[in-house]
N, C-alpha and C. Protein backbone atom coordinates (compact mmCIF):
# COMPACT_ATOMS: atom_id res chain seq x y z
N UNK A 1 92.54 -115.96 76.42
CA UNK A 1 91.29 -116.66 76.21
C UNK A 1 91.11 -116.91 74.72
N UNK A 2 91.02 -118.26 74.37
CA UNK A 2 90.32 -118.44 72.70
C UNK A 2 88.95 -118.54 72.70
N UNK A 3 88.55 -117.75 71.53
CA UNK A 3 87.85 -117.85 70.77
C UNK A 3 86.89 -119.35 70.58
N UNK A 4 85.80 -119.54 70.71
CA UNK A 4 85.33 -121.02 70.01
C UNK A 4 85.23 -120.47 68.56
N UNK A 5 85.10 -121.40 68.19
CA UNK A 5 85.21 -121.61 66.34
C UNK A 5 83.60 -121.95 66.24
N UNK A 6 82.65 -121.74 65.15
CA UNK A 6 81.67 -122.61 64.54
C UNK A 6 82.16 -124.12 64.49
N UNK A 7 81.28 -125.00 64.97
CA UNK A 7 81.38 -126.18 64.02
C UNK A 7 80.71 -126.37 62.85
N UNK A 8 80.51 -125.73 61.62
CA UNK A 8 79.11 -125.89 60.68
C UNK A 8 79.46 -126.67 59.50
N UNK A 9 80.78 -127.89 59.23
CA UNK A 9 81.08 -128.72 58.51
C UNK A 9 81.70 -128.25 57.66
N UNK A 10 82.24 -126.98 57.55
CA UNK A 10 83.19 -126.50 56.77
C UNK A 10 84.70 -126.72 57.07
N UNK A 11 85.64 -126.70 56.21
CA UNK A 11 86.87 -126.41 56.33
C UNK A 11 87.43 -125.58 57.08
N UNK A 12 88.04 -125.30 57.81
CA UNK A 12 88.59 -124.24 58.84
C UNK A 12 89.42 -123.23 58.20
N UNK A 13 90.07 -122.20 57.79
CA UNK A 13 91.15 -121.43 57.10
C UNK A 13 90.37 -119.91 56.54
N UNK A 14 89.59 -119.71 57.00
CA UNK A 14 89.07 -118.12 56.73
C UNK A 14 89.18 -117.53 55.36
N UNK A 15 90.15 -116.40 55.44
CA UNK A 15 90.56 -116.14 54.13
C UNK A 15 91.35 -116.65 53.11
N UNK A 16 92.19 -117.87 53.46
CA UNK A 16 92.85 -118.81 52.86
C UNK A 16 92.00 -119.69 52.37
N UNK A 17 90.92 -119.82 52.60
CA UNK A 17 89.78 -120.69 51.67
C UNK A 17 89.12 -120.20 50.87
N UNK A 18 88.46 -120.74 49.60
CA UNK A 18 87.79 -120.01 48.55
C UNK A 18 87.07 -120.45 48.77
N UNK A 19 85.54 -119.51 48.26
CA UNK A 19 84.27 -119.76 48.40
C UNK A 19 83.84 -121.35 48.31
N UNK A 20 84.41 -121.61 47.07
CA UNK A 20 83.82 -122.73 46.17
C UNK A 20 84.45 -124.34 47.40
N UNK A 21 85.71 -123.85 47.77
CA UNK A 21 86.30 -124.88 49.01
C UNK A 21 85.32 -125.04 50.20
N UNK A 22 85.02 -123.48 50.42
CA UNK A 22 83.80 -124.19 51.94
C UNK A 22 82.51 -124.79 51.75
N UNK A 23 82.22 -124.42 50.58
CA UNK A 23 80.78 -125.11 49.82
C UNK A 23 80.91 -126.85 50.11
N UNK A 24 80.05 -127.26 50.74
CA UNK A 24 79.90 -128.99 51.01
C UNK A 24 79.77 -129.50 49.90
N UNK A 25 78.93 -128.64 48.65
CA UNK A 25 78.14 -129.24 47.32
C UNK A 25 79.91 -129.81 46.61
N UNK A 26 80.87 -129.26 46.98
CA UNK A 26 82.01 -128.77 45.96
C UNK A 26 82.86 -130.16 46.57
N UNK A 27 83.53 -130.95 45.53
CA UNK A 27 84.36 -131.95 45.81
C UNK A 27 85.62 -131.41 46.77
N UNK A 28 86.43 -131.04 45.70
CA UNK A 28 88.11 -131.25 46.03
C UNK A 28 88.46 -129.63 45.95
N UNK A 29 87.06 -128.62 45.63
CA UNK A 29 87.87 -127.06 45.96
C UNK A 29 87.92 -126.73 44.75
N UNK A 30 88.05 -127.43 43.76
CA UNK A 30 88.12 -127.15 42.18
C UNK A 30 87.22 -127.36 40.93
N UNK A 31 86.84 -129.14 41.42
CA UNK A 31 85.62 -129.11 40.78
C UNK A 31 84.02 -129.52 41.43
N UNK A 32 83.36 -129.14 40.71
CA UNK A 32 82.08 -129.27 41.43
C UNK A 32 81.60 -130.89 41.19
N UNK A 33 81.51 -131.41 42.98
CA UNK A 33 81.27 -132.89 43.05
C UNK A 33 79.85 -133.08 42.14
N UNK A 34 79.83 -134.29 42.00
CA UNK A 34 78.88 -134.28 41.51
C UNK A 34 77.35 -134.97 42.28
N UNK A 35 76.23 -134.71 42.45
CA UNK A 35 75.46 -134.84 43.36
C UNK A 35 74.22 -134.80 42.60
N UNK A 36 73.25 -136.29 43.36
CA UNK A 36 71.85 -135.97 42.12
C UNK A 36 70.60 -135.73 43.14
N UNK A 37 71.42 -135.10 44.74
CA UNK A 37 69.98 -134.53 45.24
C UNK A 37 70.33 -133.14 44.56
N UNK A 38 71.16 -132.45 43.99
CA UNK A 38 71.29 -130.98 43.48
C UNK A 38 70.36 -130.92 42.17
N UNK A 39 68.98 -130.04 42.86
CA UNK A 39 67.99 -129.80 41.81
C UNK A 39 68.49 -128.39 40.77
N UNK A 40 68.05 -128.78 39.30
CA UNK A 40 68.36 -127.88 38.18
C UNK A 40 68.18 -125.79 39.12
N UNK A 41 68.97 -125.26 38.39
CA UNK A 41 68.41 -123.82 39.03
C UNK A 41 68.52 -123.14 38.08
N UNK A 42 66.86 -123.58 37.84
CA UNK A 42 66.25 -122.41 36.49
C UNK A 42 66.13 -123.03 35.03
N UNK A 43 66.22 -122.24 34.16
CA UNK A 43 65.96 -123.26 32.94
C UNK A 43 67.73 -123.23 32.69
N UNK A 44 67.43 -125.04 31.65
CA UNK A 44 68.60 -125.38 31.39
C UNK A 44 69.26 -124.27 30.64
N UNK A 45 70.78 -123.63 30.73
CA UNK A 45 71.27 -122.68 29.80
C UNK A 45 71.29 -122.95 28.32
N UNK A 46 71.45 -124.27 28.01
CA UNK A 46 71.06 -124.59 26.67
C UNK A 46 70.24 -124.20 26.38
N UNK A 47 68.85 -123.92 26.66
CA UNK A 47 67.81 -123.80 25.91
C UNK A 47 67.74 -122.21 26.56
N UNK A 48 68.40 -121.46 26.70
CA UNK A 48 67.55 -119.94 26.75
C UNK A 48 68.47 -119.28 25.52
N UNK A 49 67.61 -118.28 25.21
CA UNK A 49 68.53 -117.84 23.96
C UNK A 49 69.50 -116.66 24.36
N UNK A 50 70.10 -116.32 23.03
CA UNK A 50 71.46 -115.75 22.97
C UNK A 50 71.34 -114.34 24.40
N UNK A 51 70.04 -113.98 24.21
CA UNK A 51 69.30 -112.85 24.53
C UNK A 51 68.91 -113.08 26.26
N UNK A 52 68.63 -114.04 26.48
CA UNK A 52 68.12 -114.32 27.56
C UNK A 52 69.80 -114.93 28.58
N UNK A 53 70.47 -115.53 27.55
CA UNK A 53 71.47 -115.89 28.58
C UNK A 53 72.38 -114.90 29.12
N UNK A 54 72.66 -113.79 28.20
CA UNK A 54 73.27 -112.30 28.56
C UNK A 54 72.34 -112.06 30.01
N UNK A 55 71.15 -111.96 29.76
CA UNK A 55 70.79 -111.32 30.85
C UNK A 55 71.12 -111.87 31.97
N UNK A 56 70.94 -113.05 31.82
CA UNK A 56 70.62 -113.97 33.09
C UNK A 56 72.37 -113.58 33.38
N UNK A 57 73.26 -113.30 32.63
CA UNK A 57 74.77 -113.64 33.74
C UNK A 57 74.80 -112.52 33.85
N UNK A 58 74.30 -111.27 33.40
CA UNK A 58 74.20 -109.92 33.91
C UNK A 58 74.13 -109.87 35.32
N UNK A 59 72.63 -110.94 34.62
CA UNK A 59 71.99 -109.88 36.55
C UNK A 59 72.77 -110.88 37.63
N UNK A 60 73.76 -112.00 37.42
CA UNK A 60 74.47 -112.85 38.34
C UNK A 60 75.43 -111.98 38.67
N UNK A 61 75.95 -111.55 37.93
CA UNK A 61 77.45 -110.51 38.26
C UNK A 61 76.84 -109.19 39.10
N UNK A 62 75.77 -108.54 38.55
CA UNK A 62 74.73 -107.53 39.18
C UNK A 62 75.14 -107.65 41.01
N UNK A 63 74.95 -108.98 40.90
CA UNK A 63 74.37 -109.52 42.55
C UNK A 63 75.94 -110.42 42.95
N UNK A 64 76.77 -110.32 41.99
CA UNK A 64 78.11 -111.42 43.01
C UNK A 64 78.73 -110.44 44.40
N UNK A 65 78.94 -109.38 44.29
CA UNK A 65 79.65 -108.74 45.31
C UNK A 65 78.35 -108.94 46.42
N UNK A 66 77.60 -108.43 46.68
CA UNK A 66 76.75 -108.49 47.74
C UNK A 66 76.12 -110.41 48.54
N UNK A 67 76.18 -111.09 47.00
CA UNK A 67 75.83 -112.86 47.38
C UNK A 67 77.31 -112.82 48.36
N UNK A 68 78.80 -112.47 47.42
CA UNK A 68 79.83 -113.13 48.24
C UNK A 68 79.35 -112.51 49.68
N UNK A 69 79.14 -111.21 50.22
CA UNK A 69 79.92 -110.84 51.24
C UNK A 69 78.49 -111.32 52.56
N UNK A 70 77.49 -111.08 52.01
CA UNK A 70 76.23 -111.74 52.76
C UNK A 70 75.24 -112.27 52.33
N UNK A 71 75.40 -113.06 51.52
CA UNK A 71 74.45 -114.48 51.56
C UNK A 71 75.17 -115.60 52.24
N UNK A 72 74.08 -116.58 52.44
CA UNK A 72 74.40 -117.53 53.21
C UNK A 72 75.10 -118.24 52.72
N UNK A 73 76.02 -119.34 53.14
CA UNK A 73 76.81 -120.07 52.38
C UNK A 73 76.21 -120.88 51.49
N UNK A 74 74.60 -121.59 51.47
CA UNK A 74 73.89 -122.30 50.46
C UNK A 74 73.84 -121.77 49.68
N UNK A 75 73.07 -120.35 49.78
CA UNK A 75 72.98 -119.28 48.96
C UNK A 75 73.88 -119.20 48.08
N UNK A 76 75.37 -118.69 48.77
CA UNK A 76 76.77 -118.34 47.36
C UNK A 76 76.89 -119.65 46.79
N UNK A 77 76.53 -121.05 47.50
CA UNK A 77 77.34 -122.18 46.73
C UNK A 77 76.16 -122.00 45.42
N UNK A 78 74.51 -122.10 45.38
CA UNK A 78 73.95 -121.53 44.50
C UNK A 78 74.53 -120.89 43.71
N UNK A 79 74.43 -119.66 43.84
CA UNK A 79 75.02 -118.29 43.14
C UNK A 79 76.64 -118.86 41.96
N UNK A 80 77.27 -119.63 42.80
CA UNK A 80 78.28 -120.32 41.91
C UNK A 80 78.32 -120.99 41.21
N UNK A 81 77.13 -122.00 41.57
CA UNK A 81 77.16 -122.95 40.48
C UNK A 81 76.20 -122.79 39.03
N UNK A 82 75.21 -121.75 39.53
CA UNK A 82 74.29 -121.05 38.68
C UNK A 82 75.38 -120.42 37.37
N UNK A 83 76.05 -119.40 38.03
CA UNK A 83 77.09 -118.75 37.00
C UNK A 83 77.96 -119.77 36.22
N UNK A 84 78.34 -120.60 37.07
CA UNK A 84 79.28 -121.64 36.24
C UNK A 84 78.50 -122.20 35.14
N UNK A 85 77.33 -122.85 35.42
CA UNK A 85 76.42 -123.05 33.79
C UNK A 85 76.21 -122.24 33.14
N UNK A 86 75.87 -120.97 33.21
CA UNK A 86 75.49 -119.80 32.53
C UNK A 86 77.27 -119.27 31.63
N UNK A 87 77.93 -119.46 32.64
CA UNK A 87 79.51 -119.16 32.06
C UNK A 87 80.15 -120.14 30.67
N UNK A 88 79.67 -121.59 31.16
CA UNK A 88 80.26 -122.62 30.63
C UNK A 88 79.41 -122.35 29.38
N UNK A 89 77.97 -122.66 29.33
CA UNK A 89 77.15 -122.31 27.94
C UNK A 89 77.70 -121.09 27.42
N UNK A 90 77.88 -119.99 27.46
CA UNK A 90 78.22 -118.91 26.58
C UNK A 90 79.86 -119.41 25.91
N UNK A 91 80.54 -119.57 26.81
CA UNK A 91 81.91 -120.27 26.37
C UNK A 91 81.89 -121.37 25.01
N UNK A 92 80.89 -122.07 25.89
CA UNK A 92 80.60 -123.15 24.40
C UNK A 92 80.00 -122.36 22.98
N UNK A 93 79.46 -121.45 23.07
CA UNK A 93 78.75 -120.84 22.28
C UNK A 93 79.44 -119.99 21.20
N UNK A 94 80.30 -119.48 21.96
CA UNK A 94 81.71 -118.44 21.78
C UNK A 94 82.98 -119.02 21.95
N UNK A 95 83.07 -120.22 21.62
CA UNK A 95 84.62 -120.68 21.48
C UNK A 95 85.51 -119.45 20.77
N UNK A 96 85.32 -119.17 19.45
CA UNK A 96 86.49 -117.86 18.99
C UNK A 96 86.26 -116.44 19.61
N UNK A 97 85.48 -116.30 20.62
CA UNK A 97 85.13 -114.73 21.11
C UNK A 97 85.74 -113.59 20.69
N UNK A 98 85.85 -112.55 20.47
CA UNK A 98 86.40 -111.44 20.19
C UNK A 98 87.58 -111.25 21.67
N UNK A 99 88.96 -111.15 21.48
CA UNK A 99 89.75 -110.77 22.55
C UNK A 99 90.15 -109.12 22.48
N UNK A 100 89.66 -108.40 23.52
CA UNK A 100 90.33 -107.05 23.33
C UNK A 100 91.88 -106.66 23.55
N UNK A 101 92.51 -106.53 22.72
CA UNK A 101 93.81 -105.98 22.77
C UNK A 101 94.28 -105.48 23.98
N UNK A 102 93.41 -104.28 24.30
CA UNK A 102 93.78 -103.54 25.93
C UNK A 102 93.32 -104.69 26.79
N UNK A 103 92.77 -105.49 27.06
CA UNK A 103 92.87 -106.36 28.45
C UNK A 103 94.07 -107.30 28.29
N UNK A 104 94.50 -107.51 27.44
CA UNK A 104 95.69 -108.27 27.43
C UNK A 104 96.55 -107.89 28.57
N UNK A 105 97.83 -108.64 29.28
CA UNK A 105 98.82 -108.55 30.25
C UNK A 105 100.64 -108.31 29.06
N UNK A 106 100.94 -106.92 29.43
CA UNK A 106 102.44 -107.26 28.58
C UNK A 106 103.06 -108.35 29.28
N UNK A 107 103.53 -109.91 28.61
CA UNK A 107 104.42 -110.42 29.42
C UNK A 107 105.57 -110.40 28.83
C-alpha cells in the first residue's frame, strides 16, 4: 500500500531538498525570487544600528533550530529571508572582519 503524498505546491524530495528550495517565495533554490507582494519584515537593516543589528541576528539564530524543525513553512521561508538581510547588512558593514585562526579548515 502507498502512502498519499501532500499536494501543498512544493517540490517533492524530503530531505534532499533545502529549506530555501521548498519555499514558493524562493526562485531557482539559490536565490531569492524576487516578488513585490513580499512586505518589508521589520525595520530596514540599514537603518538599525551596530547595536541593534547584533541583537536582532542573535535572537534569529536564538530561534533557527526550533523555526527549522516546527514552524510552518511561511514561517521558516520568513525566518530566512529575515536573516539573509540581517546577514547581508553586517557583511556589508564588515567586509575585513576579524578571521579566527582556530575555525580555519587544514587543507
Amino acid at each position: 500500500m502507498t502512502a498519499s503524498r501532500p499536494t501543498d505546491g512544493f517540490p517533492p524530495g524530503g530531505t534532499e531538498v533545502s529549506p530555501e528550495q521548498r519555499m514558493p517565495l524562493w526562485g531557482d533554490g539559490r536565490v531569492a525570487a524576487a516578488n513585490s507582494d513580499i512586505e518589508p519584515l521589520g525595520i530596514d537593516p540599514a537603518e538599525l544600528t551596530e547595536e541593534d543589528l547584533i541583537r536582532e541576528m542573535e535572537s534569529l539564530h536564538r530561534t533557527r533550530l526550533d523555526t527549522l524543525r516546527h514552524a510552518t513553512d511561511s514561517a521558516l521561508a520568513t525566518h530566512l529571508r529575515r536573516t539573509a538581510e540581517l546577514e547581508t547588512e553586517y557583511l556589508a558593514r564588515h567586509p575585513g572582519r576579524e578571521v579566527d585562526p582556530n575555525r580555519l579548515r587544514e587543507g
